[in-house]
Protein backbone atom coordinates (compact mmCIF):
# COMPACT_ATOMS: atom_id res chain seq x y z
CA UNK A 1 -17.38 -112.32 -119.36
CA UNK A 2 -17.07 -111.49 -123.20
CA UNK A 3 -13.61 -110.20 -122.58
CA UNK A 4 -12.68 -113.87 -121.13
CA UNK A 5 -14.43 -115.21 -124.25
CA UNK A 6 -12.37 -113.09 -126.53
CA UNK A 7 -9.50 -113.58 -124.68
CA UNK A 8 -9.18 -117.21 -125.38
CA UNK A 9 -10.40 -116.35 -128.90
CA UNK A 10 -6.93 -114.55 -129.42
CA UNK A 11 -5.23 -117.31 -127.95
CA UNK A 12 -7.04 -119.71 -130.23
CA UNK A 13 -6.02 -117.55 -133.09
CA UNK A 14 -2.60 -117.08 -132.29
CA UNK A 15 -2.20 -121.02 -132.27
CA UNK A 16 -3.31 -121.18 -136.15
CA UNK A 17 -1.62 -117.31 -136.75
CA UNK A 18 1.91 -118.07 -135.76
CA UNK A 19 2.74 -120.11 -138.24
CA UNK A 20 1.87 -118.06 -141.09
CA UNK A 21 3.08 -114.93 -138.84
CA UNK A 22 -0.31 -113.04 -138.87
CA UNK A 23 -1.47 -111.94 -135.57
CA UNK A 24 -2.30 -108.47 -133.98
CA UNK A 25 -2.02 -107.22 -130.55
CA UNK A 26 -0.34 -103.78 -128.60
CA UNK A 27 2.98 -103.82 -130.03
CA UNK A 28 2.36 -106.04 -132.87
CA UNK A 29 1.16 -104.73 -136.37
CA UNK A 30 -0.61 -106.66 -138.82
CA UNK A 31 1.64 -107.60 -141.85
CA UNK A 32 1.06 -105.11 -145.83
CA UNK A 33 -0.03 -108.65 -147.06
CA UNK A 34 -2.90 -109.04 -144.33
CA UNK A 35 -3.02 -106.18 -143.11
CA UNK A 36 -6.50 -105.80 -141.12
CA UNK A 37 -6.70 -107.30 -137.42
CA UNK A 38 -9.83 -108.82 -136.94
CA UNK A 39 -11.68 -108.57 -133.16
CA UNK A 40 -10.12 -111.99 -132.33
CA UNK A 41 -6.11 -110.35 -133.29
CA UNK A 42 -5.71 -112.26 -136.15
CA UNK A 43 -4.48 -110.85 -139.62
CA UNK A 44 -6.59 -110.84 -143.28
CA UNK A 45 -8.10 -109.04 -146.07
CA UNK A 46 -11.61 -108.65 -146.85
CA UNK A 47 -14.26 -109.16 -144.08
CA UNK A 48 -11.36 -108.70 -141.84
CA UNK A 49 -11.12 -105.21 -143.16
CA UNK A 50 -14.60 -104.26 -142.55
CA UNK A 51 -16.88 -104.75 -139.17
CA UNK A 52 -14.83 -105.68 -136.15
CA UNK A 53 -11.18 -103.98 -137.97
CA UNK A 54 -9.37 -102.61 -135.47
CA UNK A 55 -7.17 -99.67 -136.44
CA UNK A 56 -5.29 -99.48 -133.43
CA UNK A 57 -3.35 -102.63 -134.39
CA UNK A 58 -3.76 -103.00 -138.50
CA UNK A 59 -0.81 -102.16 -141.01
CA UNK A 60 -2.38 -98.64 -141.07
CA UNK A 61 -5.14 -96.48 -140.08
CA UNK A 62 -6.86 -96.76 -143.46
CA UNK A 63 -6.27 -100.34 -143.65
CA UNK A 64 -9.46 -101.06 -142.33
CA UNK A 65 -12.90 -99.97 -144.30
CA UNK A 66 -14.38 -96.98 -142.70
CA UNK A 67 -17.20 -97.51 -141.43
CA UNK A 68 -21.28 -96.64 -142.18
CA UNK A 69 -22.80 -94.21 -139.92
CA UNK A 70 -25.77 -94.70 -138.38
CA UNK A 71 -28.95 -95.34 -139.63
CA UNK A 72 -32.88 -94.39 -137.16
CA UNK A 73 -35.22 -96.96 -137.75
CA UNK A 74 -37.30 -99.87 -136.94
CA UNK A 75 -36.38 -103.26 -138.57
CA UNK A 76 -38.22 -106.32 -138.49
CA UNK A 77 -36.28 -109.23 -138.76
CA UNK A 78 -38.81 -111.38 -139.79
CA UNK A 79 -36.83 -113.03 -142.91
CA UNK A 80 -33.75 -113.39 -144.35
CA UNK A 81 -34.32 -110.72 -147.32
CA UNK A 82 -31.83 -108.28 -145.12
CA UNK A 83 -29.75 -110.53 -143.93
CA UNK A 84 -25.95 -111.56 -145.77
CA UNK A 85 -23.41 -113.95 -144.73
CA UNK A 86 -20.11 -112.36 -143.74
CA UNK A 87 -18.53 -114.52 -146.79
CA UNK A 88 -20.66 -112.37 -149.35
CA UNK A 89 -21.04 -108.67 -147.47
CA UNK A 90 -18.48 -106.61 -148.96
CA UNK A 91 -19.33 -103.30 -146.91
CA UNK A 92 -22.50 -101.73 -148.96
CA UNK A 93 -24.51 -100.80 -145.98
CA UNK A 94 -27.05 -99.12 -148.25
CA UNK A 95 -28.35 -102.31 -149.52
CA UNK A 96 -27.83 -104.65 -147.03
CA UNK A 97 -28.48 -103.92 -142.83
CA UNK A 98 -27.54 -107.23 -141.01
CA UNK A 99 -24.68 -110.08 -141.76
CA UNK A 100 -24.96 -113.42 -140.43
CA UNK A 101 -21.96 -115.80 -139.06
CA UNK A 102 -23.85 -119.32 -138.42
CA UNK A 103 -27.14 -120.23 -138.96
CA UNK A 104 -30.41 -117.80 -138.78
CA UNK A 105 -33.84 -119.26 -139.22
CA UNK A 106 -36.92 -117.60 -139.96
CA UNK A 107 -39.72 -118.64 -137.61
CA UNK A 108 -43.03 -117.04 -137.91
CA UNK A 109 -42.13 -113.53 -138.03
CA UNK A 110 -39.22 -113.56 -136.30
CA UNK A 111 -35.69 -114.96 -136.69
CA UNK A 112 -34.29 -117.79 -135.02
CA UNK A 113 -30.48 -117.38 -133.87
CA UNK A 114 -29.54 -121.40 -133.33
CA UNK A 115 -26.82 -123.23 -132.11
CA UNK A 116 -26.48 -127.01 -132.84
CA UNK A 117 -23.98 -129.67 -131.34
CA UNK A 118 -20.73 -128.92 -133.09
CA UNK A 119 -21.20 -125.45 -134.24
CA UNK A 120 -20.29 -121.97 -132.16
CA UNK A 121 -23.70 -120.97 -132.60
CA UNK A 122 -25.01 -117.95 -134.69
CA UNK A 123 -24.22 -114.13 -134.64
CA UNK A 124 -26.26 -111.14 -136.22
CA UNK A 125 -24.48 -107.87 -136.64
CA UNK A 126 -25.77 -104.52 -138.24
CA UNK A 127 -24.04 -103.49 -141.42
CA UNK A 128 -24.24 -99.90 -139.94
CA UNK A 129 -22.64 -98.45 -137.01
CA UNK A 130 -24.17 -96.09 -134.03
CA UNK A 131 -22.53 -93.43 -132.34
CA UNK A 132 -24.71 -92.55 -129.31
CA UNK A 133 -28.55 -93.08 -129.51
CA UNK A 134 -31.07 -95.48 -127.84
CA UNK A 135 -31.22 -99.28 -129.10
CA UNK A 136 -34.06 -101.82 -128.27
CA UNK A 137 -34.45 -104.90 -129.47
CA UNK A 138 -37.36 -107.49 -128.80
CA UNK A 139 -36.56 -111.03 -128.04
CA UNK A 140 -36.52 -114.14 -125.85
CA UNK A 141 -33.52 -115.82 -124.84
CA UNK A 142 -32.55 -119.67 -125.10
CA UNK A 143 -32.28 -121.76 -121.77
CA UNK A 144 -30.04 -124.74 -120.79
CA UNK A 145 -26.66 -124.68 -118.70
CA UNK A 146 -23.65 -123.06 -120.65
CA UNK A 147 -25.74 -121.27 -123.24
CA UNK A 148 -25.84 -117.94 -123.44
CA UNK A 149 -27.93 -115.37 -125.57
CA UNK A 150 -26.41 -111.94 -125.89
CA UNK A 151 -27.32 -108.28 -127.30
CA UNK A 152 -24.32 -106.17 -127.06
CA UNK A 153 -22.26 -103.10 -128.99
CA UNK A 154 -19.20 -103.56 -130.06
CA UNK A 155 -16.75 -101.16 -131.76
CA UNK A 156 -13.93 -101.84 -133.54
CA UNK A 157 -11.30 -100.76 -130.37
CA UNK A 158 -13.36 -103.04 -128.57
CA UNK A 159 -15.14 -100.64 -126.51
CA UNK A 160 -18.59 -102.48 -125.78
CA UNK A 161 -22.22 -102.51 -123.84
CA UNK A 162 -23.76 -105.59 -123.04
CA UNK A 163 -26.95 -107.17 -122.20
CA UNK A 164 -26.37 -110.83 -121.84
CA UNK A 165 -27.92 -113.68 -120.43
CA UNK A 166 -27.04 -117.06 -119.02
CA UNK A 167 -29.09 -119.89 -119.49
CA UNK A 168 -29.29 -121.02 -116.00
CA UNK A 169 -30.69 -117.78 -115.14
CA UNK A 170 -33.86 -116.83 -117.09
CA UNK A 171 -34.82 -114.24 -114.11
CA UNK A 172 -32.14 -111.99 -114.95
CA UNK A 173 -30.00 -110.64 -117.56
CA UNK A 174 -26.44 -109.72 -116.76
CA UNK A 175 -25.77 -105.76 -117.93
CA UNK A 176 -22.06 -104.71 -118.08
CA UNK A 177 -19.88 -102.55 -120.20
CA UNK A 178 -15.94 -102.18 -121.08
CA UNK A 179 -13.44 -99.77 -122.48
CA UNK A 180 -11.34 -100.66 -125.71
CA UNK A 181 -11.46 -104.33 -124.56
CA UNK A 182 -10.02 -103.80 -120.66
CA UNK A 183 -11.73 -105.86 -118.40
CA UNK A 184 -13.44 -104.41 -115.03
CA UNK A 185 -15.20 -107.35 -113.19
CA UNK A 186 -17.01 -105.32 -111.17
CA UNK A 187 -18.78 -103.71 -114.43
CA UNK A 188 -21.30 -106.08 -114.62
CA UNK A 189 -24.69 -106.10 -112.24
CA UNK A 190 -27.42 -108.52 -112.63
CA UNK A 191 -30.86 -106.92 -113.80
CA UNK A 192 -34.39 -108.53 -112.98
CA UNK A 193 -37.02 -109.23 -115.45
CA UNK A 194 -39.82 -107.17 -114.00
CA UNK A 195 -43.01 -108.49 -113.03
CA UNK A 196 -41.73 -111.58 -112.36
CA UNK A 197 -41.07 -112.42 -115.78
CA UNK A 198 -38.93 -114.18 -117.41
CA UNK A 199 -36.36 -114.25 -120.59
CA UNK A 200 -37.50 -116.98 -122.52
CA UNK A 201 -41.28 -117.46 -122.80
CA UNK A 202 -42.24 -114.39 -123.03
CA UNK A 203 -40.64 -111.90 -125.60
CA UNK A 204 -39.48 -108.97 -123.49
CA UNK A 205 -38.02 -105.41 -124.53
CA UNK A 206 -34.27 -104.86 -124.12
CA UNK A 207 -32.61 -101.30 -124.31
CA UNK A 208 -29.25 -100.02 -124.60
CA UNK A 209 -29.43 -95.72 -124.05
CA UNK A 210 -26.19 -94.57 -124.67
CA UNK A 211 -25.38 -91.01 -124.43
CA UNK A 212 -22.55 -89.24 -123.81
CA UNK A 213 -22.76 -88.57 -120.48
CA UNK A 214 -24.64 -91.58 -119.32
CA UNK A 215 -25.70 -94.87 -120.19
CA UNK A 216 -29.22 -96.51 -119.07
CA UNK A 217 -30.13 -100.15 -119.74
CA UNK A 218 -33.79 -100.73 -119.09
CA UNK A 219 -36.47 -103.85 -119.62
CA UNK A 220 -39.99 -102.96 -121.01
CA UNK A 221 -39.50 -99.63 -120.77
CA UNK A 222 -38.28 -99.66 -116.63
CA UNK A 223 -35.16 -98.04 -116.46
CA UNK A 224 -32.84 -100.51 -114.45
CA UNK A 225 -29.33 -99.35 -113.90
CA UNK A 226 -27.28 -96.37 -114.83
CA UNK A 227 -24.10 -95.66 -115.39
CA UNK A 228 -22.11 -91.58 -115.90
CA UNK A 229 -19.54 -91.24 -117.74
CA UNK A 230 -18.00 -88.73 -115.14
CA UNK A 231 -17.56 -91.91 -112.76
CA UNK A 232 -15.31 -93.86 -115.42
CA UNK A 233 -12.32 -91.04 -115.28
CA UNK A 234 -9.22 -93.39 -114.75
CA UNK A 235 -6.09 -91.33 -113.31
CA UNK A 236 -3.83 -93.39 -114.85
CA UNK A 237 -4.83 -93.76 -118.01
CA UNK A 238 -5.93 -90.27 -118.17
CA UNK A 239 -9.11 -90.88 -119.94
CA UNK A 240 -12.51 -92.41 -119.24
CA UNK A 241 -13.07 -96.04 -119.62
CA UNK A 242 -16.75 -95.03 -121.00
CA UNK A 243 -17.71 -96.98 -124.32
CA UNK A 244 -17.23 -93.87 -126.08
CA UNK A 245 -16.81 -94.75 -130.15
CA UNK A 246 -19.20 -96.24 -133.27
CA UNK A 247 -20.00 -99.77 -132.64
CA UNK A 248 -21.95 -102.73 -134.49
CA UNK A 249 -24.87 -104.33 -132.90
CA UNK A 250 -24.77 -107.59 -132.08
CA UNK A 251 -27.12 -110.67 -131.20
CA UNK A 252 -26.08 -113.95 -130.85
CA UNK A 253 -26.38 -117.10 -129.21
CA UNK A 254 -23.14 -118.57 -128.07
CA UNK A 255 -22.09 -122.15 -126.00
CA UNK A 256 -19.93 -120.65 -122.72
CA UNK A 257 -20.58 -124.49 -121.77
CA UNK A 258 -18.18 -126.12 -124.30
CA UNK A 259 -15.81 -128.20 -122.44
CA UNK A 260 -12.55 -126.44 -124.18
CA UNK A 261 -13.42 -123.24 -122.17
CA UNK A 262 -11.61 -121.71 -119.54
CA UNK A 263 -13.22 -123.09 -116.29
CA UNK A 264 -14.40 -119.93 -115.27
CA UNK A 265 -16.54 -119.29 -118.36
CA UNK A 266 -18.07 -123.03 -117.92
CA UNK A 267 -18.84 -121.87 -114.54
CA UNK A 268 -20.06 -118.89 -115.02
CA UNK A 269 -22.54 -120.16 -117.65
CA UNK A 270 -23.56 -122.80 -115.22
CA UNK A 271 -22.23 -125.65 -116.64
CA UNK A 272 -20.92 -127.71 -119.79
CA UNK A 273 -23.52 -128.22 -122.43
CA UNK A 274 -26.18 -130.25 -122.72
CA UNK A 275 -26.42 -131.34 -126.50
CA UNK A 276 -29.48 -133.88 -125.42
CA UNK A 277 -31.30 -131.12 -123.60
CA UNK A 278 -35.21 -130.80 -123.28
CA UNK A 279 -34.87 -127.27 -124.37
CA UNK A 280 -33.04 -128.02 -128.04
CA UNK A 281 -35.94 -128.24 -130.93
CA UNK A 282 -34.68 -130.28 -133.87
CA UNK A 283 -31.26 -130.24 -132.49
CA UNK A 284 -31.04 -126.63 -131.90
CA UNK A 285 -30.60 -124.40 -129.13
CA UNK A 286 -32.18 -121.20 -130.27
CA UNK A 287 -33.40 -117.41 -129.15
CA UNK A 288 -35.56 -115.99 -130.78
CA UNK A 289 -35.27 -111.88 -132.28
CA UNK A 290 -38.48 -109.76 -133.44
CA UNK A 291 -37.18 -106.36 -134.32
CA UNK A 292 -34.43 -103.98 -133.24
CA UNK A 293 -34.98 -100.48 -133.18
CA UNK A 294 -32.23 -97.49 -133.38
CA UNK A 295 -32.81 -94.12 -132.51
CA UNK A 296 -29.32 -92.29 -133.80
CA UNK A 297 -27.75 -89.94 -131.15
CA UNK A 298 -26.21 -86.73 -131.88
CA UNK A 299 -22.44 -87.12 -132.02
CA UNK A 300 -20.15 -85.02 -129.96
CA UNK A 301 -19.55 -81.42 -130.05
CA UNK A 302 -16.24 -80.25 -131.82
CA UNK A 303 -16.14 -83.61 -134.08
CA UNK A 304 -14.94 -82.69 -137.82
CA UNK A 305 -17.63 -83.72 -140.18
CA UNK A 306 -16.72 -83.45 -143.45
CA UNK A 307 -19.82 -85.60 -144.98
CA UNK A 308 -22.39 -87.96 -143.26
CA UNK A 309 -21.60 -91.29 -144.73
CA UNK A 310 -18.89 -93.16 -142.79
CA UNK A 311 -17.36 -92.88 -139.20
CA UNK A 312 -13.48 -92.48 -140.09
CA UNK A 313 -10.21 -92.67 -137.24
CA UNK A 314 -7.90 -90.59 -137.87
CA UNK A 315 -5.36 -91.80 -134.79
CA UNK A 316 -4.84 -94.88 -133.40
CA UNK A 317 -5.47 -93.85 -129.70
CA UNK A 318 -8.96 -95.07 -130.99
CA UNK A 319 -11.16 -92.27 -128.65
CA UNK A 320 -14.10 -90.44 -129.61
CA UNK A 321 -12.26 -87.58 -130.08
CA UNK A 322 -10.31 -89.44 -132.89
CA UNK A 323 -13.08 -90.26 -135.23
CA UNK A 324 -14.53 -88.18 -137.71
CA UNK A 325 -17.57 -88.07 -139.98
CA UNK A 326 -17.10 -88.30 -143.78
CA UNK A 327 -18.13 -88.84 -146.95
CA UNK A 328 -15.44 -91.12 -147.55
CA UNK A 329 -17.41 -94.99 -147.54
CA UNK A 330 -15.45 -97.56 -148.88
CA UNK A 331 -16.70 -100.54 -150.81
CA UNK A 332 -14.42 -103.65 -151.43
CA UNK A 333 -14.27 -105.15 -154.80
CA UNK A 334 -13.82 -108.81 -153.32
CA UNK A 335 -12.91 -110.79 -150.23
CA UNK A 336 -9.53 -110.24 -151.65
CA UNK A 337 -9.21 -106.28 -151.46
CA UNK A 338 -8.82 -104.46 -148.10
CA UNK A 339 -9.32 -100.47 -147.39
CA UNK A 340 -6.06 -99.28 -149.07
CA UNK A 341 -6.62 -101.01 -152.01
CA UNK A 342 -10.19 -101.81 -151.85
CA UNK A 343 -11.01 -102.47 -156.02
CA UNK A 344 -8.91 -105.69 -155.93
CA UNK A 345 -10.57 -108.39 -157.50
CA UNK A 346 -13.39 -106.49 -159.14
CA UNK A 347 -12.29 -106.62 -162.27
CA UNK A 348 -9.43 -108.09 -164.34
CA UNK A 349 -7.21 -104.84 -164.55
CA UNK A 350 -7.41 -105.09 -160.71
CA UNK A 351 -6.30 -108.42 -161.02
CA UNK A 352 -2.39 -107.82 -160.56
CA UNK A 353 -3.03 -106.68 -157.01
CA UNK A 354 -4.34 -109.65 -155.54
CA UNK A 355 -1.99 -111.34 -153.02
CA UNK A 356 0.55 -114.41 -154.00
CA UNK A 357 0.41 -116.06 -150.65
CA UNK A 358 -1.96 -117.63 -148.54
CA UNK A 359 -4.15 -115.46 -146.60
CA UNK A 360 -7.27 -115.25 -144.01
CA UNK A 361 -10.08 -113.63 -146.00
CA UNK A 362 -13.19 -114.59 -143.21
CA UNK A 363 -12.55 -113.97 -139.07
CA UNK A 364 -14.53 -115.95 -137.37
CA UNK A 365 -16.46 -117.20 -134.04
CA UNK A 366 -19.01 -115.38 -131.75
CA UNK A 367 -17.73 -111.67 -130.41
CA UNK A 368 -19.14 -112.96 -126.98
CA UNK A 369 -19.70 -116.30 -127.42
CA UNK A 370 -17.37 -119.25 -127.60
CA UNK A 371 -14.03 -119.31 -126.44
CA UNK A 372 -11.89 -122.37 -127.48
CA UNK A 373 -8.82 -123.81 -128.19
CA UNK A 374 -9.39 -125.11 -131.71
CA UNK A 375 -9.47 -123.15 -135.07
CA UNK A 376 -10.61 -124.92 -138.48
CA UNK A 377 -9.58 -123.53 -141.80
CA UNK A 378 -11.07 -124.19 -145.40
CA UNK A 379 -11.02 -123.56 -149.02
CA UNK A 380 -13.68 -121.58 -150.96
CA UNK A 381 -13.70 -120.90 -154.37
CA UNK A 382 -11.44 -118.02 -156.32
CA UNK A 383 -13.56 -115.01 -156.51
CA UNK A 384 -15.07 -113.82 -159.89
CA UNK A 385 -14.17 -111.10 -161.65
CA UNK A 386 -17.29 -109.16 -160.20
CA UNK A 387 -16.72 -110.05 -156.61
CA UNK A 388 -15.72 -112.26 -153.51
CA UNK A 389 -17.33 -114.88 -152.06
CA UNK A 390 -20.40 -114.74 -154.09
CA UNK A 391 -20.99 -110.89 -153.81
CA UNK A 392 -19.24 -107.96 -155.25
CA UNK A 393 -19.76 -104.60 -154.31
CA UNK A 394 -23.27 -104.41 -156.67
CA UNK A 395 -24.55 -106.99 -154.71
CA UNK A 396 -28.07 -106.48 -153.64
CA UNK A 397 -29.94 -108.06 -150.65
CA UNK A 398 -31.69 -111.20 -150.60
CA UNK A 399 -31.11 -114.43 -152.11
CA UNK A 400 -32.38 -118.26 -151.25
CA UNK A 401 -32.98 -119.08 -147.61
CA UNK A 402 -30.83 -121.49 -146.42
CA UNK A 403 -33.24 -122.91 -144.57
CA UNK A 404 -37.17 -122.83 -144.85
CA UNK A 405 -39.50 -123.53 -141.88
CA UNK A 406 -43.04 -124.68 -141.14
CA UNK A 407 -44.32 -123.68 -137.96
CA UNK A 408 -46.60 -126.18 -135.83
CA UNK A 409 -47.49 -123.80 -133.58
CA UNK A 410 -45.67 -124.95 -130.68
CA UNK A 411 -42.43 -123.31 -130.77
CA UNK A 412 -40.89 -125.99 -132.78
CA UNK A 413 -39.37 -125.55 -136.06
CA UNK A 414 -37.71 -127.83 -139.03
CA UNK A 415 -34.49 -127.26 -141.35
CA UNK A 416 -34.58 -127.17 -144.76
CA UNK A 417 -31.86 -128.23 -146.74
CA UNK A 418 -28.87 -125.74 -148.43
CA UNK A 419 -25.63 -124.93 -147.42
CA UNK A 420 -24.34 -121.78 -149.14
CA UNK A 421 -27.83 -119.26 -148.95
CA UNK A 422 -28.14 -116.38 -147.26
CA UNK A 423 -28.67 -117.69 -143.73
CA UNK A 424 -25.60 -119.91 -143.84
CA UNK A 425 -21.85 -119.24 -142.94
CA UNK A 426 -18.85 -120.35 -144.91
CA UNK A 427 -19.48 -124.10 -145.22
CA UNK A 428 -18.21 -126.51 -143.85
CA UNK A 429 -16.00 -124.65 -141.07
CA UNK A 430 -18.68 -123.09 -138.75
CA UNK A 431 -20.33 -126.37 -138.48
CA UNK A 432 -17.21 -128.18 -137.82
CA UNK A 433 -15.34 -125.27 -135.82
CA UNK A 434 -15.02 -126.68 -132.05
CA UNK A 435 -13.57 -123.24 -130.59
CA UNK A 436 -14.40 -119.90 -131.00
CA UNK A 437 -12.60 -118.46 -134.39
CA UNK A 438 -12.20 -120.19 -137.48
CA UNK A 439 -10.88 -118.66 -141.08
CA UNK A 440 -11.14 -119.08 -144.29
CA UNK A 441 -7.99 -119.21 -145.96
CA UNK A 442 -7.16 -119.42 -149.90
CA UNK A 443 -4.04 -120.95 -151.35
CA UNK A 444 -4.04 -118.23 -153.81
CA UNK A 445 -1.38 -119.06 -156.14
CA UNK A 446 -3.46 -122.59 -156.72
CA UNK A 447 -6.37 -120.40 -157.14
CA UNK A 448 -5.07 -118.31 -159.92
CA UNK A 449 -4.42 -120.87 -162.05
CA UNK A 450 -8.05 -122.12 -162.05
């Protein structure tokens, strides 16, 4: 079902790309003067050059950041302290693990991923990629027709694993898995709770094992389906439609149920929306996320590693055979710069480099979550001399909330005020957006005179 969602993502994108000629697709190249395609094939610089870039269909290989290998651990996401909007991450995965499109809420110790009337919901993805290994994370799930909470991989070719689940359904959650963005109905298989439990009031377990020869999802630790990668050969394509190269993790919660959907994503999420629903606190559909865990896998035999930094492509056929592990990690100086000329806009001499047109410096929308047929643009302030968008490639994690919460003790939680902290998007599109991809574009030449 993501592949529907992104589907009418790109055709949301192409209505807004057209007229400045700046879309990507098979055949179709992004332009030198945006030349990174963003996961919903539309063309920019900056954020569109790092998570989500996809080098099959950018200006070139290297226009796109490479990107930070993976990283074992256990994190808590029980604030905001490692969390930065896409508008201020400029690719330092060393200092920063998670950025935020929408609005993330700390709640006890966990975070809140909300979705309000008007908005396209909220998205968490790691700063840092993984290339095989096991991934957990522990959560419960929102509830409500047309709302759906997802915890998926994604790589930049759009090869992806998913664990989502619809709102109608808090039972099950729907497993399913593609190859660089082809969809394969019969991928996906339903997956009960066990026990008798269910998604939402309990916080349950959810893990992702992806090796190279098989993939396993399982729920509190009971392995539930299985899939080989020997059973994905397709004849025609001559390869194996296995998710098979570095991808992001992703959470978010997403509204399937908006009325500017397809029909069969409405119906498949059981419904349009209910925006006056029993199961919105303070005007807010939400899930709720404890802590993701990573366990890195080894990466395949006969892959050239020439460092341990950054996953790199080196052809566009975008396969696991293609990518190789370097020390070559790439920092941008601003929203402004892009992987072939990533020290634009950090400093004055860098200056003469910066592009003379308008351009799309922030994709955005849900990957799996909200396809539309509406995209908002806005203006944010010229970047500084020492970075874009509030952050330049010194930027360290943290920053002001932009929301602060006081618990009751009954699930319920309260908004504070601020629009530009760490747990907000690029104000004021996201909140207005009414489809699934918005961006931020800059009438640079105005700009430059400020």
């Amino acid at each position: 079902m993501v592949r529907n969602v992104l589907a009418a993502a790109l055709a949301a994108a192409a209505l807004f790309g057209a007229a400045l000629g700046q879309t990507c697709a098979a055949g179709q190249l992004c332009p030198a003067d945006a030349p990174c395609c963003g996961l919903y094939g539309d063309c920019g610089v900056g954020a569109f050059c790092l998570g989500g870039c996809d080098i099959r269909y950018s200006h070139e290989i290297e226009s796109c950041v490479t990107a930070p290998t993976c990283k074992s651990g256990t994190y808590k996401l029980n604030s905001l302290n490692d969390v930065q909007t896409i508008d201020r991450y400029l690719g330092d995965a060393s200092k920063i693990n998670w950025q935020s499109q929408g609005k993330p809420v700390v709640y006890e110790d966990s975070l809140l991923l909300t979705m309000a009337q008007g908005t396209v919901g909220t998205l968490l993805s790691s700063t840092f990629y993984v290339w095989y290994g096991k991934i957990c994370a522990k959560m419960t799930t929102s509830q409500g027709k047309g709302v759906v909470t997802a915890f998926i991989m994604m790589s930049d070719v759009q090869d992806e694993i998913d664990f989502e689940f619809v709102g109608i359904n808090i039972a099950q959650g729907q497993s399913n898995y593609y190859s660089q963005g082809v969809t394969v109905y019969t991928n996906v298989e339903n997956l009960t709770v066990p026990n008798g439990g269910n998604t939402v009031e309990k916080v349950h377990e959810y893990c992702i094992d992806w090796q190279q020869d098989d993939l396993t999802w399982s729920i509190d630790g009971d392995d539930l389906r299985t899939v080989k990668r020997s059973d994905t050969w397709n004849a025609t394509s001559k390869r194996f439609d296995y998710p098979q190269t570095p991808s992001r993790i992703m959470l978010s919660l997403w509204p399937a149920g908006l009325p500017s959907n397809e029909k069969g994503t409405v119906d498949w999420a059981g419904g349009e929306i209910d925006w006056n629903s029993k199961y919105m606190q303070n005007g807010y559909y939400y899930a709720m996320v404890k802590e993701v865990t990573v366990d890195c896998g080894d990466i395949p035999q006969g892959i050239v590693k020439k460092g341990n930094k950054a996953y790199k492509y080196t052809n566009r056929a975008g396969t696991n055979n293609t990518v190789e592990v370097t020390d070559e990690l790439v920092i941008l100086g601003s929203l402004y710069a892009d992987g072939e000329n990533p020290a634009v806009g950090a400093s004055t001499a860098a200056s003469s480099l910066m592009p003379t047109k308008s351009v799309a410096l922030v994709p955005g929308g849900n990957p799996g979550g909200g396809g539309g047929n509406k995209v908002e643009s806005t203006a944010i302030p010229a970047a500084s001399s020492g970075g874009g968008g509030g952050g330049g490639s010194s930027q360290t994690a943290g920053g002001n909330p932009a929301a602060s919460q006081t618990s009751s003790g009954d699930n319920s939680f309260s908004q504070g005020g601020g629009s530009t902290g760490t747990g907000s998007s690029v104000e004021p599109s996201l909140r207005k957006v009414g489809g699934s991809v918005f961006a931020v574009v800059i009438a640079l030449l105005g700009l430059l005179v400020l």
